[in-house]
Protein backbone atom coordinates (compact mmCIF):
# COMPACT_ATOMS: atom_id res chain seq x y z
CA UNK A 1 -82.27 13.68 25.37
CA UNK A 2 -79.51 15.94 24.20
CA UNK A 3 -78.68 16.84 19.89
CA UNK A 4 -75.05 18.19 20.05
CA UNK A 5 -74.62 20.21 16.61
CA UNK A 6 -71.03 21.51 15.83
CA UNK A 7 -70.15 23.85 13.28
CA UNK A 8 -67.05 25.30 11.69
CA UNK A 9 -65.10 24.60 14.88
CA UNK A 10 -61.64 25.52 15.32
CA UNK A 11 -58.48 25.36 17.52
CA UNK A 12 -55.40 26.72 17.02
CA UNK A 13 -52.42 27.60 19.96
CA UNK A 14 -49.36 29.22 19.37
CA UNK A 15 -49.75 29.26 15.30
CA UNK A 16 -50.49 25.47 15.76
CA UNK A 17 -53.74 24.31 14.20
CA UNK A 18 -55.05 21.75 16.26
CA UNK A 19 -58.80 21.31 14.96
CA UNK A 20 -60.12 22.88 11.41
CA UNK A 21 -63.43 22.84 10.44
CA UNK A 22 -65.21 20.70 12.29
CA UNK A 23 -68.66 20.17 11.18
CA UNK A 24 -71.12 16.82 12.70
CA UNK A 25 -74.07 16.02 14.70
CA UNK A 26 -74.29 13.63 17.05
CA UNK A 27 -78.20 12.32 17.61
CA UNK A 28 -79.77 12.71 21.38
CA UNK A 29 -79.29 9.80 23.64
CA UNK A 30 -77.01 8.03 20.72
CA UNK A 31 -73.26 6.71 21.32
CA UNK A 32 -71.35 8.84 18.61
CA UNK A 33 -67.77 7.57 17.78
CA UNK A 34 -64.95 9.91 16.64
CA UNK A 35 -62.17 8.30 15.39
CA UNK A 36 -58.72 8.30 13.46
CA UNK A 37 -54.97 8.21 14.05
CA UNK A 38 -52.94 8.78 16.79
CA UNK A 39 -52.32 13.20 16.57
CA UNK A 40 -55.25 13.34 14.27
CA UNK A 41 -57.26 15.49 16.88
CA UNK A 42 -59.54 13.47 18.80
CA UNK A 43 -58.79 14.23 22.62
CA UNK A 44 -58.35 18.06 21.15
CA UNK A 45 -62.03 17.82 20.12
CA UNK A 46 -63.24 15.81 22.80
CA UNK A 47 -61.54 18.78 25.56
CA UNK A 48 -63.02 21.07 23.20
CA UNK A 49 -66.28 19.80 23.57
CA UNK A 50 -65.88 19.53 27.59
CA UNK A 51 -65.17 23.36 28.04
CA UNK A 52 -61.40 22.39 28.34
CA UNK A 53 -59.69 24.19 25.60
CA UNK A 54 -61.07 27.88 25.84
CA UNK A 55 -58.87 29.15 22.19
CA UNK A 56 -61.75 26.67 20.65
CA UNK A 57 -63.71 29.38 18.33
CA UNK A 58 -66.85 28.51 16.16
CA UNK A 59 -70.09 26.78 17.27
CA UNK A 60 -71.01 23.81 19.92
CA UNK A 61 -74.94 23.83 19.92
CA UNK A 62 -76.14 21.65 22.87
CA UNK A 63 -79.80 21.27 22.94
CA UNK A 64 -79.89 24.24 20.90
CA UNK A 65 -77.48 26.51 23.22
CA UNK A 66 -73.91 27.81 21.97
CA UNK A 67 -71.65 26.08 24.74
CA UNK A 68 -68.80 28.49 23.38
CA UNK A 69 -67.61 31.11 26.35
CA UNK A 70 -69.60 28.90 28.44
CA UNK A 71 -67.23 27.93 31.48
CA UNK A 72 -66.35 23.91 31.60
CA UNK A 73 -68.80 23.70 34.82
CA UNK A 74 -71.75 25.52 33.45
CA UNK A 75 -72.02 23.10 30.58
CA UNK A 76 -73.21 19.85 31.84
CA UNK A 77 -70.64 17.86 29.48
CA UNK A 78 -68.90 15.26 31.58
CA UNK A 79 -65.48 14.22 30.55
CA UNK A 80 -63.88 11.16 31.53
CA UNK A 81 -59.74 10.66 30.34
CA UNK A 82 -58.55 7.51 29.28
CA UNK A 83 -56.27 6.89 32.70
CA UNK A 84 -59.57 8.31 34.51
CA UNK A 85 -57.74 10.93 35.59
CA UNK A 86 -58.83 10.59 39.05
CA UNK A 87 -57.79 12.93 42.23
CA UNK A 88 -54.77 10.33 44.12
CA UNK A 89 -54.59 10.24 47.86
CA UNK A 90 -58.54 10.27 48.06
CA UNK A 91 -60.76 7.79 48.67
CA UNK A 92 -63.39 6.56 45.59
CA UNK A 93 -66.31 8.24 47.52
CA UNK A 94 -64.67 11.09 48.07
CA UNK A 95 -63.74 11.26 43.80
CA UNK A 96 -66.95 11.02 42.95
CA UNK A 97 -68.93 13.21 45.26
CA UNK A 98 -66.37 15.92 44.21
CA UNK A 99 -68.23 17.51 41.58
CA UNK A 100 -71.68 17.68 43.21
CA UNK A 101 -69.84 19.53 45.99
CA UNK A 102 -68.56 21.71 43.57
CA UNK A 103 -72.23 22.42 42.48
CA UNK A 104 -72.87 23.25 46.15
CA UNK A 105 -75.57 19.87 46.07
CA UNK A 106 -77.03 19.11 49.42
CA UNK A 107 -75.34 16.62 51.87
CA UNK A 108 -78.28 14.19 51.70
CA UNK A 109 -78.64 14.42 47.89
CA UNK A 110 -74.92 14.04 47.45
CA UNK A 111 -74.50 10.54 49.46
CA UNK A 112 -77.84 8.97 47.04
CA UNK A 113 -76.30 10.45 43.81
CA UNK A 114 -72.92 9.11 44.89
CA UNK A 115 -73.87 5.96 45.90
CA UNK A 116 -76.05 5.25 42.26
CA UNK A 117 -73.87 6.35 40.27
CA UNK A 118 -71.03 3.81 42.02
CA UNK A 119 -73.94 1.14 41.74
CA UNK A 120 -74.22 2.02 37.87
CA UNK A 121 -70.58 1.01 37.62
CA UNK A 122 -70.35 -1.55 39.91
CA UNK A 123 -67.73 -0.59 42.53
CA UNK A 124 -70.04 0.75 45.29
CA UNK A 125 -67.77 -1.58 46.95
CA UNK A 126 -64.68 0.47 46.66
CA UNK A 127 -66.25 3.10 47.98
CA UNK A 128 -63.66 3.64 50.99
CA UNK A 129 -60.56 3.02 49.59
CA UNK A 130 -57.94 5.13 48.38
CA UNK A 131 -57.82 5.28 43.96
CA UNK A 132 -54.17 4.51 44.18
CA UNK A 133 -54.71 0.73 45.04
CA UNK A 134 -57.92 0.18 42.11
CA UNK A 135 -56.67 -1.15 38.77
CA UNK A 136 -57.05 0.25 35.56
CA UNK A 137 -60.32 -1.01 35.32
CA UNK A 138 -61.48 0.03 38.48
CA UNK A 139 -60.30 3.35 37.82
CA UNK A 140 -62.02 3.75 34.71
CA UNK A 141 -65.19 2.61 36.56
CA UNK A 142 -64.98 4.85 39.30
CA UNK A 143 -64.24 8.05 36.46
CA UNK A 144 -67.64 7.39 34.34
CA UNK A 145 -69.01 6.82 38.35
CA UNK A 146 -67.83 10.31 38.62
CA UNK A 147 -69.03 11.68 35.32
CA UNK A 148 -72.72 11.00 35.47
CA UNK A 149 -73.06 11.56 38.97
CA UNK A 150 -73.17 15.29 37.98
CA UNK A 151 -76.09 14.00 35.71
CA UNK A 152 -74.86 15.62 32.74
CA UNK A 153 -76.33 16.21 29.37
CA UNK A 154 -73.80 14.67 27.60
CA UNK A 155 -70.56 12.20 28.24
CA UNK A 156 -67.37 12.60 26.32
CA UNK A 157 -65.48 9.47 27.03
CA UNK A 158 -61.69 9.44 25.83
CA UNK A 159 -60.23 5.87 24.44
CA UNK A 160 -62.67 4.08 27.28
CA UNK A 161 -60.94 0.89 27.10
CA UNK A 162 -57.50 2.12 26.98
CA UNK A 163 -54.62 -0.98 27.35
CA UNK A 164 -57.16 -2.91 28.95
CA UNK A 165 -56.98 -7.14 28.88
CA UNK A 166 -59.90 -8.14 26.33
CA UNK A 167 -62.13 -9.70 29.29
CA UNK A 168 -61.73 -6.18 30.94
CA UNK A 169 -62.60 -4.52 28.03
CA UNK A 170 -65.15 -6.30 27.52
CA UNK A 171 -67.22 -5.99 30.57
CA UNK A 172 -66.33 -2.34 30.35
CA UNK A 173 -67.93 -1.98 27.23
CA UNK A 174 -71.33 -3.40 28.42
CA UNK A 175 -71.06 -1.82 31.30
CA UNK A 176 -70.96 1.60 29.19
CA UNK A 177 -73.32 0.56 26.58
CA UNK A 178 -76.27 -0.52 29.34
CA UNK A 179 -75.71 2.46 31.98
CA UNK A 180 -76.15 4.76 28.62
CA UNK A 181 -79.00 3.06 26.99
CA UNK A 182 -80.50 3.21 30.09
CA UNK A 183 -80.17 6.94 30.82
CA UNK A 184 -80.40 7.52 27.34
CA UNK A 185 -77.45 10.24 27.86
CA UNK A 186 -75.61 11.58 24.18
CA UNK A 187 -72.43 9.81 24.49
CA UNK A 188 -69.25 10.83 22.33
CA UNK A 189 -66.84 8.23 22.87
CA UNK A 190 -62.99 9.17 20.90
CA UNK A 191 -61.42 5.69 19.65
CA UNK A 192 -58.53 4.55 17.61
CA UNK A 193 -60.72 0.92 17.22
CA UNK A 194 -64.46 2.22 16.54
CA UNK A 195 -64.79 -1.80 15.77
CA UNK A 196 -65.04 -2.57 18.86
CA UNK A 197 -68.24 0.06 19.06
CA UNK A 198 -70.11 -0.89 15.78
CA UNK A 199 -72.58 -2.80 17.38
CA UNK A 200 -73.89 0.07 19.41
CA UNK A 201 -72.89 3.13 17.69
CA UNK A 202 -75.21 5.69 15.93
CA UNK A 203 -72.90 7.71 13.76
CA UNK A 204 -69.28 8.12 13.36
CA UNK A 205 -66.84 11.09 12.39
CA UNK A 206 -63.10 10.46 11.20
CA UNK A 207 -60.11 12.87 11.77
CA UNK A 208 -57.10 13.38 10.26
CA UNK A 209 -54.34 16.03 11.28
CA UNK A 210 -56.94 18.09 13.23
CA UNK A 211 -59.37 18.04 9.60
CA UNK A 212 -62.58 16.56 9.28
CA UNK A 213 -62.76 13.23 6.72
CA UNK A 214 -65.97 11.99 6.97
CA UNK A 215 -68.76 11.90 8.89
CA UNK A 216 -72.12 9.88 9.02
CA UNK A 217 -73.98 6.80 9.79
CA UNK A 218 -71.71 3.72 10.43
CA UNK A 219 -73.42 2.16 6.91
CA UNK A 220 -72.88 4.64 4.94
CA UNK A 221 -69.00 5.68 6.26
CA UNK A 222 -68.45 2.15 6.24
CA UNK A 223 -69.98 1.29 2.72
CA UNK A 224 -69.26 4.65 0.77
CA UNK A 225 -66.03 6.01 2.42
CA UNK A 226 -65.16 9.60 0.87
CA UNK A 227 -61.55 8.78 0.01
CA UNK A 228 -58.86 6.07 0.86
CA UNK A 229 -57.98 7.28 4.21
CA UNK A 230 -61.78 6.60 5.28
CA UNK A 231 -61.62 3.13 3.36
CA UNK A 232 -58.43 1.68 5.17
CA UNK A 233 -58.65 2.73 8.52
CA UNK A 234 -62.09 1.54 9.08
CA UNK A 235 -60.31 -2.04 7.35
CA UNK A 236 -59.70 -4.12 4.92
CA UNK A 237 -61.22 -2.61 1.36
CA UNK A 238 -61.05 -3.37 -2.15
CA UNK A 239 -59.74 0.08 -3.73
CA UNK A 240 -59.89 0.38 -7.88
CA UNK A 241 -59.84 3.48 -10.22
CA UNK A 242 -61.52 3.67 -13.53
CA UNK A 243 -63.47 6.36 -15.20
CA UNK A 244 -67.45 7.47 -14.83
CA UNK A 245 -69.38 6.27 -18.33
CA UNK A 246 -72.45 7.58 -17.23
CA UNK A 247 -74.25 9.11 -14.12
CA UNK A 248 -78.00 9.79 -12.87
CA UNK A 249 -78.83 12.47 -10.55
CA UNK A 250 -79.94 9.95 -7.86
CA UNK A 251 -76.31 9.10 -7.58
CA UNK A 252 -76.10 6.09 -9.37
CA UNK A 253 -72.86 5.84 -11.39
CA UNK A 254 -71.54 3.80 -13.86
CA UNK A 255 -67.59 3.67 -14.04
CA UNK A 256 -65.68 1.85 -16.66
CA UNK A 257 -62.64 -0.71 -15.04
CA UNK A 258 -59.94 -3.22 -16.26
CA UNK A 259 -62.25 -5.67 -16.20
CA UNK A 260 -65.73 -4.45 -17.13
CA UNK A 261 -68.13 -2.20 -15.88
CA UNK A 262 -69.44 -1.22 -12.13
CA UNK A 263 -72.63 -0.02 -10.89
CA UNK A 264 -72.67 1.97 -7.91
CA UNK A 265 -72.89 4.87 -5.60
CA UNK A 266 -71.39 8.23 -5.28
CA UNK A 267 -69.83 9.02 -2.56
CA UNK A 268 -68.69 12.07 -0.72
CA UNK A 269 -70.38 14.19 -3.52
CA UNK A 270 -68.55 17.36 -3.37
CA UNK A 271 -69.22 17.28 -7.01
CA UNK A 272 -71.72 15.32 -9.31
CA UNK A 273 -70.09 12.65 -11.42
CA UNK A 274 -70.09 13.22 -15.08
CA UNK A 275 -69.34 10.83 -17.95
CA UNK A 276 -65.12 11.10 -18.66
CA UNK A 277 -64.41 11.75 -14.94
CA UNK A 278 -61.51 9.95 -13.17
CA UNK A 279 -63.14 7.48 -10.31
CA UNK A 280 -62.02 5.98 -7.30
CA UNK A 281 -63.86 2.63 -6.49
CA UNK A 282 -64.28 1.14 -2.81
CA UNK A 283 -65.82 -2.09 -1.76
CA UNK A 284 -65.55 -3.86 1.21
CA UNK A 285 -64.69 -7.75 1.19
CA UNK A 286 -67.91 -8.63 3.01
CA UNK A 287 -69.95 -7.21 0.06
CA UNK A 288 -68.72 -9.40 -2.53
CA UNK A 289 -70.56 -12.84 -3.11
CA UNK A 290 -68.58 -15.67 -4.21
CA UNK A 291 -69.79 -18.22 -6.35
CA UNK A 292 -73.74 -17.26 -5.77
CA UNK A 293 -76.41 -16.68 -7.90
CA UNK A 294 -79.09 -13.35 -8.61
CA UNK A 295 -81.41 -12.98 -10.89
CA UNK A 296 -81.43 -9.28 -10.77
CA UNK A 297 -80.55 -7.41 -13.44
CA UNK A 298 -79.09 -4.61 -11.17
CA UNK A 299 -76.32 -6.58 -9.30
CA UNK A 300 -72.94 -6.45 -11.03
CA UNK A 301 -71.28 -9.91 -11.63
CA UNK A 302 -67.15 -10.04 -12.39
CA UNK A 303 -66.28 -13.42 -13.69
CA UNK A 304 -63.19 -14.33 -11.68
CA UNK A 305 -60.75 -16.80 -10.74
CA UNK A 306 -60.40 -18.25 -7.13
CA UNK A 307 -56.49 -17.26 -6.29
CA UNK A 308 -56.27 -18.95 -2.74
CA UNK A 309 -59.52 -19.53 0.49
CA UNK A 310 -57.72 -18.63 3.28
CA UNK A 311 -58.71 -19.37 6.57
CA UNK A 312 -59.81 -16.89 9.10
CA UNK A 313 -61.65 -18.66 11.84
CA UNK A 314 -65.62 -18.94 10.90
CA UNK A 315 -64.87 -16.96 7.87
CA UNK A 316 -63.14 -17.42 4.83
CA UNK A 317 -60.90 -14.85 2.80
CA UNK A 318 -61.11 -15.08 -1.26
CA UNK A 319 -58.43 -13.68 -3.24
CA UNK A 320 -60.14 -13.24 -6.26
CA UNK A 321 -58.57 -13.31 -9.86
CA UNK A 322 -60.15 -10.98 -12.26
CA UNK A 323 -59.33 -9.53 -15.99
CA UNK A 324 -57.33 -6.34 -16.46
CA UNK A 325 -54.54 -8.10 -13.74
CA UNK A 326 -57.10 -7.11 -11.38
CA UNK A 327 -57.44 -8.95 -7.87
CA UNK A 328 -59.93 -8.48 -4.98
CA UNK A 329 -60.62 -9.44 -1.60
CA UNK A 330 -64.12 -11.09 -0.42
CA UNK A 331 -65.16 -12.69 2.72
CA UNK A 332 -67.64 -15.26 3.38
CA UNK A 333 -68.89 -17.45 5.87
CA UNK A 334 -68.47 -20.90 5.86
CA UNK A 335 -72.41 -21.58 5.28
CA UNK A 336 -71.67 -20.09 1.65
CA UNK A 337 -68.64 -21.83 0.40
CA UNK A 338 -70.55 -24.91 -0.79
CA UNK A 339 -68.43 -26.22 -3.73
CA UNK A 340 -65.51 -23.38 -4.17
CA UNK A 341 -61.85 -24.39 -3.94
CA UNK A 342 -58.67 -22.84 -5.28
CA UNK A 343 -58.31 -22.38 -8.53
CA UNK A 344 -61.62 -22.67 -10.02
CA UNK A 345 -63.53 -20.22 -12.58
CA UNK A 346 -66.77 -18.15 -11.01
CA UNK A 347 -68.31 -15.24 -10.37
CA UNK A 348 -68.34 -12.41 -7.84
CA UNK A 349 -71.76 -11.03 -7.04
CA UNK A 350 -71.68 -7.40 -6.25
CA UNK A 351 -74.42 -4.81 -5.14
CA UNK A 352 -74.29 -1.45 -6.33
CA UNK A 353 -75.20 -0.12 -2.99
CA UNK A 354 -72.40 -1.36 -1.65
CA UNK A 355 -70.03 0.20 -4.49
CA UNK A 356 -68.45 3.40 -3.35
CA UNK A 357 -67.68 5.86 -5.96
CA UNK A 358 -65.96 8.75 -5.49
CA UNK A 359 -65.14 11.40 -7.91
CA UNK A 360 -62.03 13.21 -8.81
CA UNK A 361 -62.30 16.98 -8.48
């Protein structure tokens, strides 16, 4: 298994910056996401990665070898495109054996490697018709057919689902997830909807206008995002300011709010918090308990008032009332909503692990 390592990477063309600073890991034989906005540099990194964009300068360690200067072809990084990007007027055998004849791979060796990798993706099938007839899913099956019969170190996979219908996608995606789990092959896949990869993802990195935001396990991106950015795109989050009243050196902060005091977590610590510094809070809806009761002395509870339950299929959303003209969002399943309805006087139960606290510079 395969540790990509990148460092200080950087791509500019034609006084355009296109990538700045770059800096993650992604762990070997782990499905990495990188994520953010359409233009925010994702494809750019991903080509980067592949050998594709030779202006890239600073460092792509890949099992512990600089892949910068290093020829796409040389580098063992397959790289599928979202429309698969496959060679038209060939047949699907005849796509996917391409690269191994590229590598100048025996005859023999070339029809068994073809003919797994087509099995791996289940369109062995196809394998004498043209790629303009497949549909998009097809086409996407045949491409990651194509990618690992090189047997690559690692797989760079490009918005893998693309416009697909949500069966497609679906079967797609556990197609992907099995083939990789079961070649245990580094997989960075680029996404604008890293939801629909949570489940099997390792870590995730967010970009924004070519710049690195965040980077890190899905918990602790998800849980402690490093600014609002971060928070929103990865959904729906509670976002407060208040100031820091006191701070340990474990992280643990206590910020001051509207309505009462927070314990929680620093985030993003580019600096340590300090008592009288300004402070962003973030909490996700799913970490706020409605209603419920603790008995430990650590959790913070905000006496609110129940604003609306609204429905949202086998959950329900809270809109909490709070003092300082403060309102929040929680979620719960409908296991927990015992005797809650609208209107009513309660408390939200809060962890301070799951209270993100970032501090103002």
């Amino acid at each position: 298994m395969i540790r990509l390592t990148v460092n200080d990477l950087r791509l500019t063309s034609d006084g355009l910056i296109f990538l700045d600073d770059i800096n993650f890991e992604a762990r070997p034989g782990a499905i990495h996401l990188v994520t953010g906005r359409s233009g925010s540099g994702k494809t750019m990194l991903g080509r980067a990665l592949a050998g594709l964009e030779p202006d890239a300068d600073g460092e792509i360690y890949l099992d512990g070898r600089d892949m910068i200067g290093i020829p796409p072809e040389k580098r063992r990084i397959a790289w599928v495109s979202g429309d698969g990007g496959l060679w038209p007027g060939y047949t699907v055998y005849a796509n996917v054996e391409f690269g191994l004849k590229m590598r100048k791979v025996a005859r023999a060796e070339r029809r068994t490697r073809v003919s797994e990798a087509l099995g791996w993706f289940g369109v062995d099938s196809l394998k004498d018709q043209k790629v303009d007839g497949l549909t998009a899913v097809e086409s996407l099956r045949v491409a990651l057919a194509r990618a690992l019969a090189i047997d690559p170190q690692m797989l760079v996979i490009d918005e893998p689902l693309g416009n697909l219908d949500e069966a497609s996608r679906e079967s797609l995606r556990e197609n992907i997830v099995r083939v990789q789990a079961e070649q245990r092959l580094t997989t960075i896949i680029l996404t604008r909807h890293p939801s629909e990869w949570w489940a099997w993802a390792d870590r995730i990195t967010i970009l924004d206008g070519g710049g690195l935001v965040q980077t890190g396990s899905l918990a602790e991106v998800y849980n402690h995002p490093a600014n609002a950015m971060a928070a929103e795109y990865l959904g729906l989050c509670n976002i407060m300011t208040g100031e820091v009243e006191a701070a340990e050196a474990n992280g643990e902060v206590l910020v001051r709010l509207p309505f009462g005091k927070l314990l929680g977590r620093q985030s993003g610590r580019v600096k340590s918090a300090a008592a009288g510094d300004k402070a962003t809070i973030y909490i996700r809806p799913e970490a706020i308990g409605v209603g419920i009761s603790s008995s430990s002395p650590q959790m913070n509870r905000v006496p609110v008032r129940i604003g609306s339950i609204q429905f949202e299929g086998g959950l329900r959303r809270f809109l909490l009332e709070a003092q300082g003209d403060t309102r929040l969002v929680a979620r719960s399943c409908l296991l927990s909503l015992g005797q809650l309805r609208e209107g009513i006087g309660t408390s939200a139960l809060i962890s301070p692990d799951h209270v993100g606290v970032v501090v103002e510079i």
